[in-house]
PDB file of N, CA and C in Angstrom:
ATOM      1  N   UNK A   1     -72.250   4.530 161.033  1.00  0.00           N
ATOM      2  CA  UNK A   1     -72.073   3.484 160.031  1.00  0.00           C
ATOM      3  C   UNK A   1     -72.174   4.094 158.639  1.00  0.00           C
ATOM      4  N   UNK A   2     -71.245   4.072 157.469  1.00  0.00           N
ATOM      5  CA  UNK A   2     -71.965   3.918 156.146  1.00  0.00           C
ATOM      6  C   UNK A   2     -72.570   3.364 155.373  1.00  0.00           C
ATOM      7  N   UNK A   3     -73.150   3.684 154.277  1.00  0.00           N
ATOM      8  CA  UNK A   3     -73.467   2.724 153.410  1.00  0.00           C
ATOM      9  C   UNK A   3     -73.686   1.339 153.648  1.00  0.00           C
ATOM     10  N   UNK A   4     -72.248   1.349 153.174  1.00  0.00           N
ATOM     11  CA  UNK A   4     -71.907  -0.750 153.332  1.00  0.00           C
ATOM     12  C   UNK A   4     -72.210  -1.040 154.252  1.00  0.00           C
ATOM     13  N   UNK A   5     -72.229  -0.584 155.346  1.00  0.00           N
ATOM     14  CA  UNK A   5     -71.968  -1.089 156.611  1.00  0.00           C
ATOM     15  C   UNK A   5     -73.764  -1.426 156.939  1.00  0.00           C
ATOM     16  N   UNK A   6     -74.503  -0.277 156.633  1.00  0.00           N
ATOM     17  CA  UNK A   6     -75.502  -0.530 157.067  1.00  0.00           C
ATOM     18  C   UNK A   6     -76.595  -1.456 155.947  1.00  0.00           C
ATOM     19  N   UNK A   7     -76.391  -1.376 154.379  1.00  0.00           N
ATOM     20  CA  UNK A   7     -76.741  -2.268 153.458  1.00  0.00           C
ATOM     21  C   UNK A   7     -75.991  -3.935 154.135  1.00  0.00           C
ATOM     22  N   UNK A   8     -75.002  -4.224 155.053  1.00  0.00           N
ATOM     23  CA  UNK A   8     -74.554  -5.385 155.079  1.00  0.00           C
ATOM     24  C   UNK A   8     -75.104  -5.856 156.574  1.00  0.00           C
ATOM     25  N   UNK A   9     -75.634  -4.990 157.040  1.00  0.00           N
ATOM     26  CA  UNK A   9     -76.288  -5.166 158.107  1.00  0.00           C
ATOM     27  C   UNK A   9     -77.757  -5.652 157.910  1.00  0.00           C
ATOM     28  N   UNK A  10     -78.048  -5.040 157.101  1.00  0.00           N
ATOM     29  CA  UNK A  10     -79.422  -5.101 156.444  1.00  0.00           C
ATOM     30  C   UNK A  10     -79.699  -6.481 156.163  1.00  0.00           C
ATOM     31  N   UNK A  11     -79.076  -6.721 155.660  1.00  0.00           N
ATOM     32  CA  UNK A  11     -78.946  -8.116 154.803  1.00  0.00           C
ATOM     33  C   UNK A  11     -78.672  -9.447 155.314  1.00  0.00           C
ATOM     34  N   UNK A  12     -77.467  -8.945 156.452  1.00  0.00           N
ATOM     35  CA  UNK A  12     -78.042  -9.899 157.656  1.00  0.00           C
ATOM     36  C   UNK A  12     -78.843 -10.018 158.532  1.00  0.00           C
ATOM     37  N   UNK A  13     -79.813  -8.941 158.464  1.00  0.00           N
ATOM     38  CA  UNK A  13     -80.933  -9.262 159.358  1.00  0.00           C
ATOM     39  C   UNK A  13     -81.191  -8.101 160.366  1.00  0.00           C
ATOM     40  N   UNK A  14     -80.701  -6.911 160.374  1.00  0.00           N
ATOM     41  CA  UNK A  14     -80.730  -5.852 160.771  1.00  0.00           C
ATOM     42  C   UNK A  14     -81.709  -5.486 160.073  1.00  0.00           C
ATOM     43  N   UNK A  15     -83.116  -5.106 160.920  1.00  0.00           N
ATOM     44  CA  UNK A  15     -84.282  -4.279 160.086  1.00  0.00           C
ATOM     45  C   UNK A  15     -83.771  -2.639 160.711  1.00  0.00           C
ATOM     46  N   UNK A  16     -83.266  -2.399 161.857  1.00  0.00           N
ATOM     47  CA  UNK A  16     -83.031  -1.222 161.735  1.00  0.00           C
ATOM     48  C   UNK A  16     -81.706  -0.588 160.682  1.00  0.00           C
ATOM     49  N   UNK A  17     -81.479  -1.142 160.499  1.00  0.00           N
ATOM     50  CA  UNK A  17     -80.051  -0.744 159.657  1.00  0.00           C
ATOM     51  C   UNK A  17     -81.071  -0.115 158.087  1.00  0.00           C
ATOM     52  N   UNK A  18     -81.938  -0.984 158.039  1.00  0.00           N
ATOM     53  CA  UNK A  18     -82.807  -0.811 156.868  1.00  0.00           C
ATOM     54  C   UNK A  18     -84.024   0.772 157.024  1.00  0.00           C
ATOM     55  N   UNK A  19     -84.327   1.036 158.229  1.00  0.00           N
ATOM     56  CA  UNK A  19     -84.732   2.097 158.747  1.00  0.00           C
ATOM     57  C   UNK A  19     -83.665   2.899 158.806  1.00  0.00           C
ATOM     58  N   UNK A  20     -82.531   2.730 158.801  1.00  0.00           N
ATOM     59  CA  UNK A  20     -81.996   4.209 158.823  1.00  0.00           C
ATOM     60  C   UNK A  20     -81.487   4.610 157.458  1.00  0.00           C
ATOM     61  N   UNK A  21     -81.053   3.422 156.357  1.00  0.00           N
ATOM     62  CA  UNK A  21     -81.037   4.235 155.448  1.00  0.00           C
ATOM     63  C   UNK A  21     -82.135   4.367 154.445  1.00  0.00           C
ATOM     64  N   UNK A  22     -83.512   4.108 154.842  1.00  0.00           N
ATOM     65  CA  UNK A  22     -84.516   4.775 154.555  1.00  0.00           C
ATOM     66  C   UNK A  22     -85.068   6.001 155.405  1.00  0.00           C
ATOM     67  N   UNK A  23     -84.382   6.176 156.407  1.00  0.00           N
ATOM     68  CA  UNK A  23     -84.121   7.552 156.937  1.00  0.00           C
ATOM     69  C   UNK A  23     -83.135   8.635 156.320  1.00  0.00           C
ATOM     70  N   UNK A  24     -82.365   8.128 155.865  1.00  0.00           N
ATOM     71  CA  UNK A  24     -80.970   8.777 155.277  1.00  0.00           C
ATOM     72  C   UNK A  24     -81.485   9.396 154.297  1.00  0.00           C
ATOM     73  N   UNK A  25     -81.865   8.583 152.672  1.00  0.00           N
ATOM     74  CA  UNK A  25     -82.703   8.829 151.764  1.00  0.00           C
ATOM     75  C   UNK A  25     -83.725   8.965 151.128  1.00  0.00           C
ATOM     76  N   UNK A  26     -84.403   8.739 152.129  1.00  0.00           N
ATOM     77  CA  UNK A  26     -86.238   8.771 151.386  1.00  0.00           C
ATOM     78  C   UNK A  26     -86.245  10.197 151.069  1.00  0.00           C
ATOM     79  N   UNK A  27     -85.906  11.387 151.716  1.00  0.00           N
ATOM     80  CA  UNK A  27     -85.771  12.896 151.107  1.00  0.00           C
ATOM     81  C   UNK A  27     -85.321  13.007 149.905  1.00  0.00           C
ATOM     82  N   UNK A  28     -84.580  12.323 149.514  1.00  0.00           N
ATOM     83  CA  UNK A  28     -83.780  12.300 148.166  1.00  0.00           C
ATOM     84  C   UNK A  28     -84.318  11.856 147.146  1.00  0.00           C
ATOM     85  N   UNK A  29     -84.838  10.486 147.456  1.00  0.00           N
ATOM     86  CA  UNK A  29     -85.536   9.639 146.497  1.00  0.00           C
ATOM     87  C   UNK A  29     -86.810  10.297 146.029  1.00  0.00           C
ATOM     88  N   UNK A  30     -87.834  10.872 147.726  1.00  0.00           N
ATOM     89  CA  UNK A  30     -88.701  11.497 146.874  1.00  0.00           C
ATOM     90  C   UNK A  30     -88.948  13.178 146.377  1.00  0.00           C
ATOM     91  N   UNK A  31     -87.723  13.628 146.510  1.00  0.00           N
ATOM     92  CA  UNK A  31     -87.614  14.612 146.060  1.00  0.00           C
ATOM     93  C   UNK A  31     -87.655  14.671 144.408  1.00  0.00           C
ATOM     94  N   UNK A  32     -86.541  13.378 144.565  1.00  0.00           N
ATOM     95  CA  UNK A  32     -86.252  13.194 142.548  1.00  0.00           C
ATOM     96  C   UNK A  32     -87.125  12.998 142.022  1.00  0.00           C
ATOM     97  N   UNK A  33     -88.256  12.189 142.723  1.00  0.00           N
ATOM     98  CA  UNK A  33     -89.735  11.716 141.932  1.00  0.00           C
ATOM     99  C   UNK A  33     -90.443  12.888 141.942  1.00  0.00           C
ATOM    100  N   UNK A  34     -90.567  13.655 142.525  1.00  0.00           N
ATOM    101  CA  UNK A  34     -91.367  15.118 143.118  1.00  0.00           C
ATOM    102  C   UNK A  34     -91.110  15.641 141.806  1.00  0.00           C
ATOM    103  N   UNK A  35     -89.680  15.837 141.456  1.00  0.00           N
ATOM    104  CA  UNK A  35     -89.246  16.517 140.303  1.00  0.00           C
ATOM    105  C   UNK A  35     -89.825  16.198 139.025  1.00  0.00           C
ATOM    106  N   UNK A  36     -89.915  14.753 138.649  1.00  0.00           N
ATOM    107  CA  UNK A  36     -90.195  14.410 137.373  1.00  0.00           C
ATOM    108  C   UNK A  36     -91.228  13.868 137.463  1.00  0.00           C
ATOM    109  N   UNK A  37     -92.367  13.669 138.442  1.00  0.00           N
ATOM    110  CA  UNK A  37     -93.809  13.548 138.285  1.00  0.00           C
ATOM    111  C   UNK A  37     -95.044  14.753 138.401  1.00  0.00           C
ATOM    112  N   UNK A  38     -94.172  15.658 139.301  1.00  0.00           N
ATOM    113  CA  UNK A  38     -94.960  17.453 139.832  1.00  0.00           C
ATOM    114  C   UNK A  38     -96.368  16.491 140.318  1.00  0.00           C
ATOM    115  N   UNK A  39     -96.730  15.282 141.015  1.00  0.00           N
ATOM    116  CA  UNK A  39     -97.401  14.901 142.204  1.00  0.00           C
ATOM    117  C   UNK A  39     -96.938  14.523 143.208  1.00  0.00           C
ATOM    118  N   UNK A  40     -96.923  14.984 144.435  1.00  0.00           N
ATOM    119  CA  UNK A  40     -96.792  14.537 145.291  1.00  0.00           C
ATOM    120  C   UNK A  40     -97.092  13.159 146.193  1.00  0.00           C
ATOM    121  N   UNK A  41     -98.276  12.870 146.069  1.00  0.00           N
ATOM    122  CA  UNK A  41     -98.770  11.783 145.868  1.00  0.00           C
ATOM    123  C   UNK A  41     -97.939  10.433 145.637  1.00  0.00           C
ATOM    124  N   UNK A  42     -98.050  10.575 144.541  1.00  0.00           N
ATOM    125  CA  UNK A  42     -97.449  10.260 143.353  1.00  0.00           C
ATOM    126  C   UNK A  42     -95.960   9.703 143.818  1.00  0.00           C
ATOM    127  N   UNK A  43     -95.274  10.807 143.886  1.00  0.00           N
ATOM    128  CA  UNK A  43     -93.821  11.164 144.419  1.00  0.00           C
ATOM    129  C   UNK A  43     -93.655   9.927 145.376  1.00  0.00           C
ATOM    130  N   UNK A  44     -94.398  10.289 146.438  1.00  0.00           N
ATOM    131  CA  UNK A  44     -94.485   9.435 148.035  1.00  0.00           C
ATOM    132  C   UNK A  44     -94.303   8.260 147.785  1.00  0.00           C
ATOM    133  N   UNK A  45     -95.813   7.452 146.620  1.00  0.00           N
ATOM    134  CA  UNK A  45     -95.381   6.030 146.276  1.00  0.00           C
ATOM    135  C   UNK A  45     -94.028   5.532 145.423  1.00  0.00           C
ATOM    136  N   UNK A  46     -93.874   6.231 144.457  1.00  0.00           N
ATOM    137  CA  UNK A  46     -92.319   5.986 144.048  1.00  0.00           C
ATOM    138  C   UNK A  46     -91.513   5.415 145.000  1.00  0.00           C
ATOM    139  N   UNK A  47     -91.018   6.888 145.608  1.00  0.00           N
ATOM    140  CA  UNK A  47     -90.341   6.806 146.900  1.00  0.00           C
ATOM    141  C   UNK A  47     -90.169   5.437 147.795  1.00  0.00           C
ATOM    142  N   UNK A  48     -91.514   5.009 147.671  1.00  0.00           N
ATOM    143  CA  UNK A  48     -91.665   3.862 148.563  1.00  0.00           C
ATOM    144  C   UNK A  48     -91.597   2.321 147.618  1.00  0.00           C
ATOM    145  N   UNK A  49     -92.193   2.213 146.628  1.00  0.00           N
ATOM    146  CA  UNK A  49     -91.416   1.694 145.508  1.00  0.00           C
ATOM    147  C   UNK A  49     -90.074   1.901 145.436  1.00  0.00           C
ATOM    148  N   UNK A  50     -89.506   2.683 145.051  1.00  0.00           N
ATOM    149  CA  UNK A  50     -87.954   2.271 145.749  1.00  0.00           C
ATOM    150  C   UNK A  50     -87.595   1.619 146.402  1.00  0.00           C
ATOM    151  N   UNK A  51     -87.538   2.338 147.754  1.00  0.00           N
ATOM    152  CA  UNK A  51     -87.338   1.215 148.791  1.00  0.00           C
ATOM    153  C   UNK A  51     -87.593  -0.209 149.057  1.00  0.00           C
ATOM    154  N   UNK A  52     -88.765  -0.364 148.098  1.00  0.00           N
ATOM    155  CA  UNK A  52     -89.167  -2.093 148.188  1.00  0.00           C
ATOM    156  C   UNK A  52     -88.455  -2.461 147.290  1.00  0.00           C
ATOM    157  N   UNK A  53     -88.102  -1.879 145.951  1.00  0.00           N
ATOM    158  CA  UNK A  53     -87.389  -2.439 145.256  1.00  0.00           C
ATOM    159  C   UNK A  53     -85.687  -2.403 145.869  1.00  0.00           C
ATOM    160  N   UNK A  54     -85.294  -1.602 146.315  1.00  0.00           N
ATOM    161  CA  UNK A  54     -83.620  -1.947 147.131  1.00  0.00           C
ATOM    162  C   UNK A  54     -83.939  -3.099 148.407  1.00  0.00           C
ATOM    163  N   UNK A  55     -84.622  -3.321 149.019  1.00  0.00           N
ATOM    164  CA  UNK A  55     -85.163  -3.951 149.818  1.00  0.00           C
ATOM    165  C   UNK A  55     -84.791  -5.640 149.349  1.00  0.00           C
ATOM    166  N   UNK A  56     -85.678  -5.632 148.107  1.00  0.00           N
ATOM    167  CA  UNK A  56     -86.099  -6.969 147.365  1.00  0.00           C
ATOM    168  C   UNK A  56     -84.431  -7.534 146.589  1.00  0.00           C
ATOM    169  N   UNK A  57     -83.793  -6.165 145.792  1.00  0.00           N
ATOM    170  CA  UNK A  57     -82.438  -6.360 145.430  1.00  0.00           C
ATOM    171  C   UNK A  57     -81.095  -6.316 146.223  1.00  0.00           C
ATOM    172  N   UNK A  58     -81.456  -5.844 147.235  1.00  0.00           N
ATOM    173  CA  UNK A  58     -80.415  -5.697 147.765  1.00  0.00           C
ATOM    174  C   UNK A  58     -79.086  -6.572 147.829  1.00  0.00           C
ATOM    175  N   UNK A  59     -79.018  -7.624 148.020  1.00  0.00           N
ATOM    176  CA  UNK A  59     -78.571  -9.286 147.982  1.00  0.00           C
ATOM    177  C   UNK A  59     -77.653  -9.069 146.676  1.00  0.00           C
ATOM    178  N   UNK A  60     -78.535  -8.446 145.625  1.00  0.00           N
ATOM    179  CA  UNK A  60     -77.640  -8.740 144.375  1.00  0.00           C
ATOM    180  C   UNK A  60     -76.890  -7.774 143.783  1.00  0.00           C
ATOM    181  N   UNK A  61     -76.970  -6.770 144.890  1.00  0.00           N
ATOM    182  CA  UNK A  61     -75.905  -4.986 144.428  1.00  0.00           C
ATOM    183  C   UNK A  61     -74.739  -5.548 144.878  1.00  0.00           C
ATOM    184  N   UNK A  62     -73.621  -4.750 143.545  1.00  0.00           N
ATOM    185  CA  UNK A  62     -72.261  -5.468 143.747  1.00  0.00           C
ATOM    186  C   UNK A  62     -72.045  -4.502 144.944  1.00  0.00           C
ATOM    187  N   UNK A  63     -71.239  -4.323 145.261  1.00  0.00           N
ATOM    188  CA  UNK A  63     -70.322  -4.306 146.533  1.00  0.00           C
ATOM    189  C   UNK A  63     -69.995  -2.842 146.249  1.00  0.00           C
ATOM    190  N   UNK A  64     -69.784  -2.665 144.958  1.00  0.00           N
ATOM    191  CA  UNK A  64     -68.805  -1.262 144.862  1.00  0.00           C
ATOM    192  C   UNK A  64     -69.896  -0.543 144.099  1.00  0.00           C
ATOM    193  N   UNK A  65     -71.498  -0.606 144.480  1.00  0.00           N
ATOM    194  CA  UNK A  65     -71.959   0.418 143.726  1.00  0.00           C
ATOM    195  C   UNK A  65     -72.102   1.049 144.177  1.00  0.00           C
ATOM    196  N   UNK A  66     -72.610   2.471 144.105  1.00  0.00           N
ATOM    197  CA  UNK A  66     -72.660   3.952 144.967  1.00  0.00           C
ATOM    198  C   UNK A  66     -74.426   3.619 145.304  1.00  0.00           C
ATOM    199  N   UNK A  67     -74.796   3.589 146.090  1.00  0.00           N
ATOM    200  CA  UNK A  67     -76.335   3.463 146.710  1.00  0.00           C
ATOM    201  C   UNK A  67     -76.743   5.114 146.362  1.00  0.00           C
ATOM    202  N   UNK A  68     -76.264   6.028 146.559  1.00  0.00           N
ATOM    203  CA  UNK A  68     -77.383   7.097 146.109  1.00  0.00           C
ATOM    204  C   UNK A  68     -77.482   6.885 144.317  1.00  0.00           C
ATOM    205  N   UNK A  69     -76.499   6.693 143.826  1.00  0.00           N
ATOM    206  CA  UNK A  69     -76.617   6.592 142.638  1.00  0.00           C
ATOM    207  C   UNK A  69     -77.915   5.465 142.009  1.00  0.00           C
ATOM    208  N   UNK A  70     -77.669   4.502 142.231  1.00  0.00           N
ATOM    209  CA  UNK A  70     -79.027   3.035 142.643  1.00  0.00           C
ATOM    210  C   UNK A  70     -79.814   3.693 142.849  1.00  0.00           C
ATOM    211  N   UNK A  71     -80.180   4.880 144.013  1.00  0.00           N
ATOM    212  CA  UNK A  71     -81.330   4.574 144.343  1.00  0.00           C
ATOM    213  C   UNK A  71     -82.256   5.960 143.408  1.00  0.00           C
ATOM    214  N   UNK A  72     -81.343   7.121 143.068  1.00  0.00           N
ATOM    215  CA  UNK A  72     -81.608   7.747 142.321  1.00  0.00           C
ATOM    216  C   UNK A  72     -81.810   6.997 140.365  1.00  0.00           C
ATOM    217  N   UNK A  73     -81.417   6.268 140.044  1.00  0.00           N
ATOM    218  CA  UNK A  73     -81.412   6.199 138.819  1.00  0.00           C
ATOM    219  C   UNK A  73     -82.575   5.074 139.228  1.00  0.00           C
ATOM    220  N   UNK A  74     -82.875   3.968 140.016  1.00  0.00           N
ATOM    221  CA  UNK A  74     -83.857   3.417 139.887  1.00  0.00           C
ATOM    222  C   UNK A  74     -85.285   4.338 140.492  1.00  0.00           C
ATOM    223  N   UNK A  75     -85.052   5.481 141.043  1.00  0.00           N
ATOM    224  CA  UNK A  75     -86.358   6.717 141.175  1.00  0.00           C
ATOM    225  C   UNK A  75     -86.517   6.685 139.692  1.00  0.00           C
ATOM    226  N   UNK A  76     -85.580   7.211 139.188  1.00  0.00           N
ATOM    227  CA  UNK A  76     -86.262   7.422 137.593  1.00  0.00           C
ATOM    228  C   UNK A  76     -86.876   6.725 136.589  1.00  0.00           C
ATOM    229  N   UNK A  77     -86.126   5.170 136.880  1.00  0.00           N
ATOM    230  CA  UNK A  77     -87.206   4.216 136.221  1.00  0.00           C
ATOM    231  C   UNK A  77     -88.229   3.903 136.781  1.00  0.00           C
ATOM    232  N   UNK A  78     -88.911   4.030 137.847  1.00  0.00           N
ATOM    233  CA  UNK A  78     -89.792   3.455 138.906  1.00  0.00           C
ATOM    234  C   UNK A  78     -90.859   4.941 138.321  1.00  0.00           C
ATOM    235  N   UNK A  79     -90.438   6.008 137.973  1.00  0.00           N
ATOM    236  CA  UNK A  79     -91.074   7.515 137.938  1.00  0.00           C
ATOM    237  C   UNK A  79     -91.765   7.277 136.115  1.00  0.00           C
ATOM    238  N   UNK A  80     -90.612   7.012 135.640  1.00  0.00           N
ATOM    239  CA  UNK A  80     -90.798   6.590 134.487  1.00  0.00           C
ATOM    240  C   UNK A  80     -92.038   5.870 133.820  1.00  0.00           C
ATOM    241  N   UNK A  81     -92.296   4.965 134.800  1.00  0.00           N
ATOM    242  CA  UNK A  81     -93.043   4.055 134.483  1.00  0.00           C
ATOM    243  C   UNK A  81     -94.364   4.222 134.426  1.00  0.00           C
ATOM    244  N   UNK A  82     -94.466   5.164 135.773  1.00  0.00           N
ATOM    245  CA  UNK A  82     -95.810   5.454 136.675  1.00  0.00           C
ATOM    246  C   UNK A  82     -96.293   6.646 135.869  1.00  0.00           C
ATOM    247  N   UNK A  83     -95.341   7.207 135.095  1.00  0.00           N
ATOM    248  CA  UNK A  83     -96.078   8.361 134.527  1.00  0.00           C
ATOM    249  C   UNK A  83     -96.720   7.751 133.070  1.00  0.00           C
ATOM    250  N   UNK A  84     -96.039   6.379 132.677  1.00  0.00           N
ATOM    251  CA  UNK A  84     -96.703   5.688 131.144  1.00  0.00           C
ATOM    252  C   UNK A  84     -97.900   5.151 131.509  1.00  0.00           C
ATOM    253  N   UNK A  85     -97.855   4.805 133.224  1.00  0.00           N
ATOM    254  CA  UNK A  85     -98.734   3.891 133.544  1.00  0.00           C
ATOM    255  C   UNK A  85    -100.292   4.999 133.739  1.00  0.00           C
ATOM    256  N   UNK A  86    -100.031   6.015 134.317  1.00  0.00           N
ATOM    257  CA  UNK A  86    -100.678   7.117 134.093  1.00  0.00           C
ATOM    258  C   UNK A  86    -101.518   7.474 132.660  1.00  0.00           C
ATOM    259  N   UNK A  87    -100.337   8.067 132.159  1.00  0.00           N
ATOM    260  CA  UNK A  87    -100.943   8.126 130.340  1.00  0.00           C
ATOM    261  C   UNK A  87    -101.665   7.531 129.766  1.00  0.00           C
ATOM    262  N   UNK A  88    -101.572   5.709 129.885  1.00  0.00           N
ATOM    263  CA  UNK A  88    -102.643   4.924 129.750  1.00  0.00           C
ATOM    264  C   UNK A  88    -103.844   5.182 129.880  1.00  0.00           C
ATOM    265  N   UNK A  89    -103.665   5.405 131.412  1.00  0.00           N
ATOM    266  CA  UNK A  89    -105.290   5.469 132.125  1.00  0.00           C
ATOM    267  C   UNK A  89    -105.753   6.122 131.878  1.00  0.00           C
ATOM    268  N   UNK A  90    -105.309   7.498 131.116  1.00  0.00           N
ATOM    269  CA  UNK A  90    -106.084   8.791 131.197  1.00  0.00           C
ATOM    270  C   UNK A  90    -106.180   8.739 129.170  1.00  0.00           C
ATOM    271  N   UNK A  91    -105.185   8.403 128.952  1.00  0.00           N
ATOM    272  CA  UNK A  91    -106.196   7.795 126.999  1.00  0.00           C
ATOM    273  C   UNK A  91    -107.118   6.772 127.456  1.00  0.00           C
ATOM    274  N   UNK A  92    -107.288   5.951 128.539  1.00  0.00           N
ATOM    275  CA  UNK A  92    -108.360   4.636 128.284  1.00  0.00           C
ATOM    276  C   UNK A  92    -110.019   5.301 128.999  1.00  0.00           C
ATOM    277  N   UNK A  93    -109.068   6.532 130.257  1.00  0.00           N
ATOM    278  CA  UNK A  93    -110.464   7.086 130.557  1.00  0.00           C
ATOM    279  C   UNK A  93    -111.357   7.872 129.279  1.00  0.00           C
ATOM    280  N   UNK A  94    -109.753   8.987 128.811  1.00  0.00           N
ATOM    281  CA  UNK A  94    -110.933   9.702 127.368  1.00  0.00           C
ATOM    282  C   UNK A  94    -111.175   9.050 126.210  1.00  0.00           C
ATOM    283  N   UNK A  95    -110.690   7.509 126.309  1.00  0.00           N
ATOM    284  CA  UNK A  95    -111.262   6.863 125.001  1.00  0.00           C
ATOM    285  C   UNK A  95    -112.894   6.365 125.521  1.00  0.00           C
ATOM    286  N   UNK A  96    -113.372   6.096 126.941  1.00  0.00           N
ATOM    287  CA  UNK A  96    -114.342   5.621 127.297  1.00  0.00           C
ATOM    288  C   UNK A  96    -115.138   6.329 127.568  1.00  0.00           C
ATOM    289  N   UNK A  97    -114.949   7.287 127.852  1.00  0.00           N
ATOM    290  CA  UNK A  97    -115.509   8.616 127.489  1.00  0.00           C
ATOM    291  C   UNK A  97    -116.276   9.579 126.479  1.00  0.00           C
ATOM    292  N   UNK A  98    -115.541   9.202 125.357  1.00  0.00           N
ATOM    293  CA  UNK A  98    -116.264   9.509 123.796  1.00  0.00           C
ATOM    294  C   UNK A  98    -116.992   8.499 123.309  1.00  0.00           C
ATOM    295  N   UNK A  99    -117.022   7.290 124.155  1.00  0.00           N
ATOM    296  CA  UNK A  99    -117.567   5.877 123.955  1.00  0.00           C
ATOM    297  C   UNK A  99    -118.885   6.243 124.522  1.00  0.00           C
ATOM    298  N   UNK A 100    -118.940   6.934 125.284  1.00  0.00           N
ATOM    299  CA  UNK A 100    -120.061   6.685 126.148  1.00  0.00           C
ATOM    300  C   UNK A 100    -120.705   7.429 125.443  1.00  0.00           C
ATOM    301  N   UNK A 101    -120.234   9.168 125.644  1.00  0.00           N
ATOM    302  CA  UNK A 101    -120.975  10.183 124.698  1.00  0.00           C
ATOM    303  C   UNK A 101    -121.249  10.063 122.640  1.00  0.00           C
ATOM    304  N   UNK A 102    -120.874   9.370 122.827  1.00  0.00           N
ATOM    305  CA  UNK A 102    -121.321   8.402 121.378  1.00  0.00           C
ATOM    306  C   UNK A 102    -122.910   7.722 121.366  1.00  0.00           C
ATOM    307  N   UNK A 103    -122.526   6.771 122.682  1.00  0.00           N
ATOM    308  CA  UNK A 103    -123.616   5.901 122.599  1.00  0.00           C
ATOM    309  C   UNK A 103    -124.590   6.596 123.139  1.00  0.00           C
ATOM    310  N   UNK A 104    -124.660   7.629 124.122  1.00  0.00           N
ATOM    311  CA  UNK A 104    -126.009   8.440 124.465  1.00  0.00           C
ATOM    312  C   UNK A 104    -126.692   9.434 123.450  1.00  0.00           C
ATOM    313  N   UNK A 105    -125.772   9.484 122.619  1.00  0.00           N
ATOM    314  CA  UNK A 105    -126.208  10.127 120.896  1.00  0.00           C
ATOM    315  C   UNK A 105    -127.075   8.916 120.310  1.00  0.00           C
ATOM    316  N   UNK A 106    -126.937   8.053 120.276  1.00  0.00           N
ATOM    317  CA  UNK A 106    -127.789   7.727 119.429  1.00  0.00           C
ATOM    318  C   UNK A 106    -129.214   7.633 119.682  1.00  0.00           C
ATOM    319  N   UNK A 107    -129.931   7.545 118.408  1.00  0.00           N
ATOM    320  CA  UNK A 107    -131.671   8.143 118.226  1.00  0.00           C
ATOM    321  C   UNK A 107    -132.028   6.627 118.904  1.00  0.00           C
ATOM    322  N   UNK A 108    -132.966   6.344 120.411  1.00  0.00           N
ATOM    323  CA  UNK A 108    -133.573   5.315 120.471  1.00  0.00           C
ATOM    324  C   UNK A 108    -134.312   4.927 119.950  1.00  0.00           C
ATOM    325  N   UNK A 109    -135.031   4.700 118.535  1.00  0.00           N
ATOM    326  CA  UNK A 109    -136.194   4.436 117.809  1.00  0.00           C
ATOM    327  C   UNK A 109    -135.039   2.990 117.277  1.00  0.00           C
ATOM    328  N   UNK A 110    -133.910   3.353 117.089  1.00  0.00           N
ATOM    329  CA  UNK A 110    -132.721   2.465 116.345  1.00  0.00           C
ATOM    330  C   UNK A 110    -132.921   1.296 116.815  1.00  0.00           C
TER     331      UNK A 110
END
């Protein structure tokens, strides 16, 4: 089967059709995340984020889009994200951090 065949399978209700082309591409998908996160980890959930997200859209991909293309350009926003979502955490850890070592500075007599 290709593509279509197995995205239209999918959609009618074929869960294996949906296992195989998350067999087909999950190498791909999390390879690309592998690339632009350097965690593995990391990578894996993307990867799988993907898939829930083609999963959830699927219904509304036109007909004539290229699925590696989809599923690669939405790796990158899904990668994208996780690495801002990252950045956050790690300014909110070392902002709480100098918060703390602040407050164990001060003289208790205060």
């Amino acid at each position: 089967m290709n593509d279509r065949q197995l995205v239209s399978a999918f959609l009618d209700g074929d869960e294996p059709a949906f296992e195989c082309l998350v067999q087909k591409y999950f190498s791909m998908v999390y390879s690309a995340a592998a690339r632009q996160v350097n965690d593995r980890g990391l990578a894996e959930e993307i990867a799988q984020s993907v898939f829930i997200l083609f999963a959830r859209k699927a219904r509304r991909l036109s007909p004539n889009v290229l699925l590696t293309g989809w599923l690669l350009r939405t790796t990158r926003f899904v990668a994208r994200d996780a690495l801002k979502q990252m950045n956050r955490r790690q300014k909110r850890e070392h902002h709480a951090a100098e918060w703390n070592a602040l407050s164990q500075d001060t003289d208790p007599t205060w």
